[in-house]
N, C-alpha and C. Protein backbone atom coordinates (compact mmCIF):
# COMPACT_ATOMS: atom_id res chain seq x y z
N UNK A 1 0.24 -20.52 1.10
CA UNK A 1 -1.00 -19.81 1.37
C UNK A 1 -2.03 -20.19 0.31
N UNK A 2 -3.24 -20.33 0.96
CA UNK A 2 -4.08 -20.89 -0.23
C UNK A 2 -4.33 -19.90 -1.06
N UNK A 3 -4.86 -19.72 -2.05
CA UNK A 3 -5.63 -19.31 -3.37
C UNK A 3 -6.75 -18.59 -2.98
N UNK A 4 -7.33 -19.16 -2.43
CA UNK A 4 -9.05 -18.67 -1.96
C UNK A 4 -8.83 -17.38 -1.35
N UNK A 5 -7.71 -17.61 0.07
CA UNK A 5 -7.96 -16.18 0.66
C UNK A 5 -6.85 -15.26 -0.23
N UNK A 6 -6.40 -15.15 -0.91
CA UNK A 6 -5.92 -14.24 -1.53
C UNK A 6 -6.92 -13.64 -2.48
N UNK A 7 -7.78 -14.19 -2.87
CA UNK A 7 -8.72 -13.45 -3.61
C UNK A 7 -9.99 -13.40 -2.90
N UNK A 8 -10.24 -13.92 -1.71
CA UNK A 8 -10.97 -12.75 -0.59
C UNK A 8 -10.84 -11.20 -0.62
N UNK A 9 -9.25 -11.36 0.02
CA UNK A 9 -8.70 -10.11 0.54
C UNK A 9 -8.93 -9.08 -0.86
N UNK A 10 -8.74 -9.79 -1.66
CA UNK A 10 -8.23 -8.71 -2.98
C UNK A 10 -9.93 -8.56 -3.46
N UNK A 11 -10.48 -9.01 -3.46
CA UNK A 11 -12.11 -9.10 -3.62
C UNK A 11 -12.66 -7.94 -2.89
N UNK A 12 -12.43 -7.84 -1.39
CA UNK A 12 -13.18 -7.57 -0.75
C UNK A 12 -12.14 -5.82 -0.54
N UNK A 13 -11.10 -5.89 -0.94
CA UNK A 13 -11.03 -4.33 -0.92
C UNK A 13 -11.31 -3.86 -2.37
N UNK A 14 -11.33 -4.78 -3.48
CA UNK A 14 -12.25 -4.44 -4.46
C UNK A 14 -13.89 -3.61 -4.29
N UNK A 15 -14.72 -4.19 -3.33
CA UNK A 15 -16.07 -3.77 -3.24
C UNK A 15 -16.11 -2.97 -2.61
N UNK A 16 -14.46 -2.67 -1.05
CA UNK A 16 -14.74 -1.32 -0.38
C UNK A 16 -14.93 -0.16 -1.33
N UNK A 17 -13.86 -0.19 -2.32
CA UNK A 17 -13.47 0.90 -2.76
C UNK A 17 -14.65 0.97 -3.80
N UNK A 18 -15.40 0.11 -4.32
CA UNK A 18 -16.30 0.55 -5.14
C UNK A 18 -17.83 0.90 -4.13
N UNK A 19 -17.71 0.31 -3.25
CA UNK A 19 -19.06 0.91 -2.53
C UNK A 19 -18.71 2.26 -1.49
N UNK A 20 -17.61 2.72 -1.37
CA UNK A 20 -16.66 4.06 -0.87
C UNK A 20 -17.65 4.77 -2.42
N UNK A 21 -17.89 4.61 -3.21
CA UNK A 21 -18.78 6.11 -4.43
C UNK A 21 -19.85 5.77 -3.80
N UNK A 22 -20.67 5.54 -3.19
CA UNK A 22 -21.98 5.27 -2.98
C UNK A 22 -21.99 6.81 -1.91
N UNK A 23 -22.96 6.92 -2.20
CA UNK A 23 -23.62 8.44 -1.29
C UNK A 23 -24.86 7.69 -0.32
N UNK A 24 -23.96 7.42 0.89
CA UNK A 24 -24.98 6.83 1.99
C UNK A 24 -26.38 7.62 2.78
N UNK A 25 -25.73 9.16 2.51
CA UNK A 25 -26.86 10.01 3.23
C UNK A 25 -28.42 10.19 2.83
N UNK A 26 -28.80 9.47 1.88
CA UNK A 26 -30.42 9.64 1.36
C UNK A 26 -30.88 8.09 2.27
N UNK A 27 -29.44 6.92 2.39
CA UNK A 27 -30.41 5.90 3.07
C UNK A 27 -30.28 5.87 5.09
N UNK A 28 -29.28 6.85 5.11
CA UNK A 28 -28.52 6.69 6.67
C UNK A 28 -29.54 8.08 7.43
N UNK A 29 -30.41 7.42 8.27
CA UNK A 29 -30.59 8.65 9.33
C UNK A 29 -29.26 10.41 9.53
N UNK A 30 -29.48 11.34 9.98
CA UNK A 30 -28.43 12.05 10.07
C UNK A 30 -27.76 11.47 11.35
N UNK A 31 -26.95 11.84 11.91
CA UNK A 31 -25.97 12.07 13.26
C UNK A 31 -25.75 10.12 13.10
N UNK A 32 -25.77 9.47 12.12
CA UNK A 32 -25.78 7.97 12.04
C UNK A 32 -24.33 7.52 11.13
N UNK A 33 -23.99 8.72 11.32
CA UNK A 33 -22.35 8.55 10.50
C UNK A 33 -21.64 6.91 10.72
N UNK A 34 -21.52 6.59 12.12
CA UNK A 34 -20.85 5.41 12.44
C UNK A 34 -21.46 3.98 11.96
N UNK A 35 -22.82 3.99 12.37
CA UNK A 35 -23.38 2.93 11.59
C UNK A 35 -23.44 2.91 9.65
N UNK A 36 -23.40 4.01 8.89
CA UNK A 36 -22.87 4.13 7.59
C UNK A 36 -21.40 3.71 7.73
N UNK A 37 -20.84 3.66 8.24
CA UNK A 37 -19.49 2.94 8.05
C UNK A 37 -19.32 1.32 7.83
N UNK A 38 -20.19 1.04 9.27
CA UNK A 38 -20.44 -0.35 9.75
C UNK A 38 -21.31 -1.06 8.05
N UNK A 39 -21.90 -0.64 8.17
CA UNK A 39 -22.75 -0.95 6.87
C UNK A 39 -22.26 -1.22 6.13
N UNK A 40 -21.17 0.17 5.58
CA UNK A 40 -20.40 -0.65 3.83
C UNK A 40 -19.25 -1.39 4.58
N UNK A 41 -18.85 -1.07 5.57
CA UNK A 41 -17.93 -2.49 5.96
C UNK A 41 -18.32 -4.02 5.48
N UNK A 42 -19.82 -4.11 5.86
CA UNK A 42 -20.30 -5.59 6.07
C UNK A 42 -20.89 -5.50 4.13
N UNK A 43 -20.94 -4.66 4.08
CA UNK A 43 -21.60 -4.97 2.38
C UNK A 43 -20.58 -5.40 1.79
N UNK A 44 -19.07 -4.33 1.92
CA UNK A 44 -17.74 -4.66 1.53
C UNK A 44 -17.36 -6.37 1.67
N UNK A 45 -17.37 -6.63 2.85
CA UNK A 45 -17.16 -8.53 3.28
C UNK A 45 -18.06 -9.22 2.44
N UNK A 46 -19.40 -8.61 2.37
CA UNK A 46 -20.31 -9.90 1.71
C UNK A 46 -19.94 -10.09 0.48
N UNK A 47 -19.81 -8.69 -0.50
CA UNK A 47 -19.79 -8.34 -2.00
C UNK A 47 -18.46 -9.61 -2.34
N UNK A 48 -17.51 -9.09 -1.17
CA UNK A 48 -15.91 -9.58 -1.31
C UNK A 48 -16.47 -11.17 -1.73
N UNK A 49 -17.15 -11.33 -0.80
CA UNK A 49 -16.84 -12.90 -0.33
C UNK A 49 -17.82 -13.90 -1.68
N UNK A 50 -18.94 -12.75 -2.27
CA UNK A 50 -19.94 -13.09 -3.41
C UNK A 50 -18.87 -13.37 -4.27
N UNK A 51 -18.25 -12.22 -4.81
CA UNK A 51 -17.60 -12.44 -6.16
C UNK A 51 -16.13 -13.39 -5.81
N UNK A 52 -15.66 -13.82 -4.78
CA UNK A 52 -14.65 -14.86 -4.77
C UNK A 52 -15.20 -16.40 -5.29
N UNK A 53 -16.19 -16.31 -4.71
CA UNK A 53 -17.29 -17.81 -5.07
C UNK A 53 -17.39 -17.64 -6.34
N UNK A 54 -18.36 -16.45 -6.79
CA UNK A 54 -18.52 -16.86 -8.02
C UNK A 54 -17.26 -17.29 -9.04
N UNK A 55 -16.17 -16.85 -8.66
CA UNK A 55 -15.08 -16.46 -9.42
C UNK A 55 -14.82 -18.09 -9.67
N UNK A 56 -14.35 -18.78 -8.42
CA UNK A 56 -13.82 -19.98 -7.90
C UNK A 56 -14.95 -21.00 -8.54
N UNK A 57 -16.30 -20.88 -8.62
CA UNK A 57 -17.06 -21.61 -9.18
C UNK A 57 -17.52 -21.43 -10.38
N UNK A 58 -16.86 -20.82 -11.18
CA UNK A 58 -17.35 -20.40 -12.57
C UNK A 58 -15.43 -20.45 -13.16
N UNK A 59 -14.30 -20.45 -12.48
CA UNK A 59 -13.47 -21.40 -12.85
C UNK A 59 -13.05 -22.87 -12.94
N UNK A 60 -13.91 -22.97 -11.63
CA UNK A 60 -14.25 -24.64 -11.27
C UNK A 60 -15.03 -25.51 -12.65
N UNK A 61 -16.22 -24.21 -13.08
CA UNK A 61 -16.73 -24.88 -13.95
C UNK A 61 -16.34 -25.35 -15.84
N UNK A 62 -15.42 -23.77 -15.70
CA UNK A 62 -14.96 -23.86 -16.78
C UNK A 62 -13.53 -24.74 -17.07
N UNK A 63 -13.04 -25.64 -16.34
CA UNK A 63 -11.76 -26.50 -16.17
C UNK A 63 -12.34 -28.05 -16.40
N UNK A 64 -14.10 -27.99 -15.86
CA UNK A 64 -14.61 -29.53 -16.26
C UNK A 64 -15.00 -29.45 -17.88
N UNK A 65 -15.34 -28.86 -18.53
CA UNK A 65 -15.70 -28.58 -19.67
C UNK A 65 -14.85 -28.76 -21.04
């Protein structure tokens, strides 16, 4: 199994659980419960998928050096 997606997966339930403290109700319409889900879902994937890159390219960089 590659490398990369193991620290997807582990990345990206990293950012659920840190964007799970966020208090969605000052930016979410009311009765909009489901789309606040959808939301930190996709923030969760992006955040995940940000800090795997950076991770992978800022080890990448520090191995030429």
């Amino acid at each position: 199994m590659n490398f990369s997606i193991i620290l997807y997966i582990i990345f990206t339930f990293v950012a659920a659980y840190g964007i799970s403290g966020i208090n969605f109700n000052g930016f979410i319409k009311k009765g909009h419960d489901k789309e606040a889900k959808v939301l930190a879902m996709v923030l969760s994937f992006a955040l995940g998928y940000l800090l795997t890159k950076f991770l992978l390219e800022f080890v990448s960089l520090t191995t030429i050096v």
